[in-house]
C-alpha atoms as a PDB file:
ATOM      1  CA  UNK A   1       5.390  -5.693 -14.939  1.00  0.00           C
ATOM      2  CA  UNK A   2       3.131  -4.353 -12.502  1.00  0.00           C
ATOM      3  CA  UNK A   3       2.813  -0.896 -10.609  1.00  0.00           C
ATOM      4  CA  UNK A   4       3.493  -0.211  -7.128  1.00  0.00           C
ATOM      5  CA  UNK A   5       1.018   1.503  -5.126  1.00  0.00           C
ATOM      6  CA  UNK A   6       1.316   3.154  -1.894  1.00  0.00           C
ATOM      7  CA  UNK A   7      -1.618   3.073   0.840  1.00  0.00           C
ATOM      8  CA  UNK A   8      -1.632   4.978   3.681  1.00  0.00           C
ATOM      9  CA  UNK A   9      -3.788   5.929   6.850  1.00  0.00           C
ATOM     10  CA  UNK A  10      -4.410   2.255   7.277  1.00  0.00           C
ATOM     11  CA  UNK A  11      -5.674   1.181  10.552  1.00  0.00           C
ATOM     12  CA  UNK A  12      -3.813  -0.856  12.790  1.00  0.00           C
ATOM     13  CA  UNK A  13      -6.060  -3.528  12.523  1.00  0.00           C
ATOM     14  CA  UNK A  14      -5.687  -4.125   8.838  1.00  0.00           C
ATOM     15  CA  UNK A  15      -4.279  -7.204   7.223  1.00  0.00           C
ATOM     16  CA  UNK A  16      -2.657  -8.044   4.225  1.00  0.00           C
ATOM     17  CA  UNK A  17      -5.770 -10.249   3.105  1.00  0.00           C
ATOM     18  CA  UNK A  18      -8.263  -7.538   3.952  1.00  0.00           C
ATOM     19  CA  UNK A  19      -6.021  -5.057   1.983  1.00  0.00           C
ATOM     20  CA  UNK A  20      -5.438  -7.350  -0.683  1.00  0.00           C
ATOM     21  CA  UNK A  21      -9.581  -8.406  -1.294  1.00  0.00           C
ATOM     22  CA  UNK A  22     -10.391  -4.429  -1.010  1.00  0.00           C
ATOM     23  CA  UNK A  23      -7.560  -3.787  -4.060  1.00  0.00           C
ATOM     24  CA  UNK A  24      -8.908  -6.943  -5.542  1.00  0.00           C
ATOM     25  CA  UNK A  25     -12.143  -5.187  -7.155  1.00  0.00           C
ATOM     26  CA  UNK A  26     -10.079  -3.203  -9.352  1.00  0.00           C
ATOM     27  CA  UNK A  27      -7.804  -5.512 -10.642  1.00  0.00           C
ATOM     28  CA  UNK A  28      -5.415  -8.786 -10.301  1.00  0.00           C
ATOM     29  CA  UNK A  29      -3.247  -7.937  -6.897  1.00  0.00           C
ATOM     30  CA  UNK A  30       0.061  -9.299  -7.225  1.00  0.00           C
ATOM     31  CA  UNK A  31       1.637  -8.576  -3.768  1.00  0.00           C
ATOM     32  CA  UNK A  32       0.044  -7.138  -0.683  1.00  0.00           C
ATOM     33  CA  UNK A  33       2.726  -5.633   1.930  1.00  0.00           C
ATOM     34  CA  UNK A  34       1.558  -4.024   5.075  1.00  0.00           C
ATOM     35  CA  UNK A  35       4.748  -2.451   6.795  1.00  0.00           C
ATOM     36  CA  UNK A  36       5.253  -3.577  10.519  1.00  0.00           C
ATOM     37  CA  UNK A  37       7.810  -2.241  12.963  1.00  0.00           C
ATOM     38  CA  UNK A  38      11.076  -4.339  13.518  1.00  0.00           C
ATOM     39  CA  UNK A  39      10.945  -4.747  17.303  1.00  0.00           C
ATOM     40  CA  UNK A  40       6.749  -5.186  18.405  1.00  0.00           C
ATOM     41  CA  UNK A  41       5.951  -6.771  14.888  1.00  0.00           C
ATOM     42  CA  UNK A  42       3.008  -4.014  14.937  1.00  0.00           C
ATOM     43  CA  UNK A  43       1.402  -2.505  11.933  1.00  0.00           C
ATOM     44  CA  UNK A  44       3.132   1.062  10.890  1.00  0.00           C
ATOM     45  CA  UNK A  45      -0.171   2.031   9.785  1.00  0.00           C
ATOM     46  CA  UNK A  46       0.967   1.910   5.744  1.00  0.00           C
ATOM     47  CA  UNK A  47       1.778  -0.409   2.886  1.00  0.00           C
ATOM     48  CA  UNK A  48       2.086  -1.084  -0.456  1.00  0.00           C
ATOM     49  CA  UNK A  49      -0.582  -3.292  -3.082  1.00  0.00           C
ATOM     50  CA  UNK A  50       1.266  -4.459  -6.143  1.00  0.00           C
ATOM     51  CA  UNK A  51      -1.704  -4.317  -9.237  1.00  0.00           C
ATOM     52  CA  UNK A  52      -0.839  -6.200 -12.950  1.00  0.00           C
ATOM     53  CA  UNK A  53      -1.062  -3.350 -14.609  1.00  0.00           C
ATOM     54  CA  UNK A  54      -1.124   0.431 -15.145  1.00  0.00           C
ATOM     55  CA  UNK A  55      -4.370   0.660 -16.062  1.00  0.00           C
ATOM     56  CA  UNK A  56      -5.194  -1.757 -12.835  1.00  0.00           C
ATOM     57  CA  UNK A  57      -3.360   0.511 -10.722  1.00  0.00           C
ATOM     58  CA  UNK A  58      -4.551   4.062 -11.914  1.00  0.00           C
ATOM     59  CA  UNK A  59      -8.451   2.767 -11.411  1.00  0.00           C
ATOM     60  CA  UNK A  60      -7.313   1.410  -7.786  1.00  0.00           C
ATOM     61  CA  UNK A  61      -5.869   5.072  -7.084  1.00  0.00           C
ATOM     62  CA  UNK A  62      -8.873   6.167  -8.483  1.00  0.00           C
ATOM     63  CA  UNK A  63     -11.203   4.561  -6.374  1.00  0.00           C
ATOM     64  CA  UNK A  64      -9.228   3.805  -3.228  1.00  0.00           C
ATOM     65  CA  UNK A  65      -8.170   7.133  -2.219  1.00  0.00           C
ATOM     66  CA  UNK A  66      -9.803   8.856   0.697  1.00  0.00           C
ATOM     67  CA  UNK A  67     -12.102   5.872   0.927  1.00  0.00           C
ATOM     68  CA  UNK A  68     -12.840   5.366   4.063  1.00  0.00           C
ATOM     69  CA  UNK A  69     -11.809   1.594   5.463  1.00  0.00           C
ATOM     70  CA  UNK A  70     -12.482   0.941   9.381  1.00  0.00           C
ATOM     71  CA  UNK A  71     -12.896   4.296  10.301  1.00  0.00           C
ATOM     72  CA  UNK A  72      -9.881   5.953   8.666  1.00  0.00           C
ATOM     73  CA  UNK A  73      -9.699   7.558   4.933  1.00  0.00           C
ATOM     74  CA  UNK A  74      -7.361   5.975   3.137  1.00  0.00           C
ATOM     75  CA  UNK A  75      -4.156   7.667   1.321  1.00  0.00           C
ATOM     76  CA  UNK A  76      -3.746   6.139  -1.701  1.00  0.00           C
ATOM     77  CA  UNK A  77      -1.094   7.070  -4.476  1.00  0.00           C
ATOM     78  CA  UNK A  78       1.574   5.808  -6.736  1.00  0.00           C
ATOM     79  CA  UNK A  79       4.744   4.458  -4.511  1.00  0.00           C
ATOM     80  CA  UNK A  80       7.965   6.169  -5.042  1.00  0.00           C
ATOM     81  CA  UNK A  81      11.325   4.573  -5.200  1.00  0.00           C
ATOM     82  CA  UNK A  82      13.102   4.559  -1.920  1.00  0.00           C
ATOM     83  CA  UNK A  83      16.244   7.559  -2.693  1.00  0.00           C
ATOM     84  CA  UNK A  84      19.205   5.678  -2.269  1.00  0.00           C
ATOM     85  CA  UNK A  85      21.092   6.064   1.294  1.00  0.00           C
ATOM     86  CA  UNK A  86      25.138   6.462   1.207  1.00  0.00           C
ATOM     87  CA  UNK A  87      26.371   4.675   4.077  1.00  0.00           C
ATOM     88  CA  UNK A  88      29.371   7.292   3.826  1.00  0.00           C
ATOM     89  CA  UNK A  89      31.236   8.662   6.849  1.00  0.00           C
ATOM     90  CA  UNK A  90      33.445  11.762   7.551  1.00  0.00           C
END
């Protein structure tokens, strides 16, 4: 299974195929997901690169963060899990 890596700072202008090539260097890329907002479709200005392995990922992390990619240093870590919401109600 493959780690999960968080990139931030992107620039708005990013793709997921420019994201994906720029990961590629390091490692197979699995998935490529570049977070948009729900109403304008626009980039959020983050994402997250899926690598093969742990070794893949750690030498992306390695080499990707603060790298700077069209003008912005990236942020560049291991993604968390999402905490779990309760929809509960009082």
């Amino acid at each position: 299974m493959g780690k999960k890596i968080y990139v931030g700072n992107l620039s708005y202008n990013t793709h997921e195929a420019d994201l994906g090539e720029l990961f590629h260097a390091y490692g197979e890329v699995q998935s490529v997901k570049i977070i948009t907002d729900r109403d304008s479709g626009n980039s959020k200005g983050f994402g997250f690169v899926e690598m093969s392995s742990d070794s893949e990922a750690s030498a992306a992390i390695a080499g990707m963060n603060g790298r700077d990619v069209d003008g912005r240093q990236l942020k560049v870590n291991e993604a968390m899990d999402k905490p779990r919401r309760d929809n509960f109600r009082y």
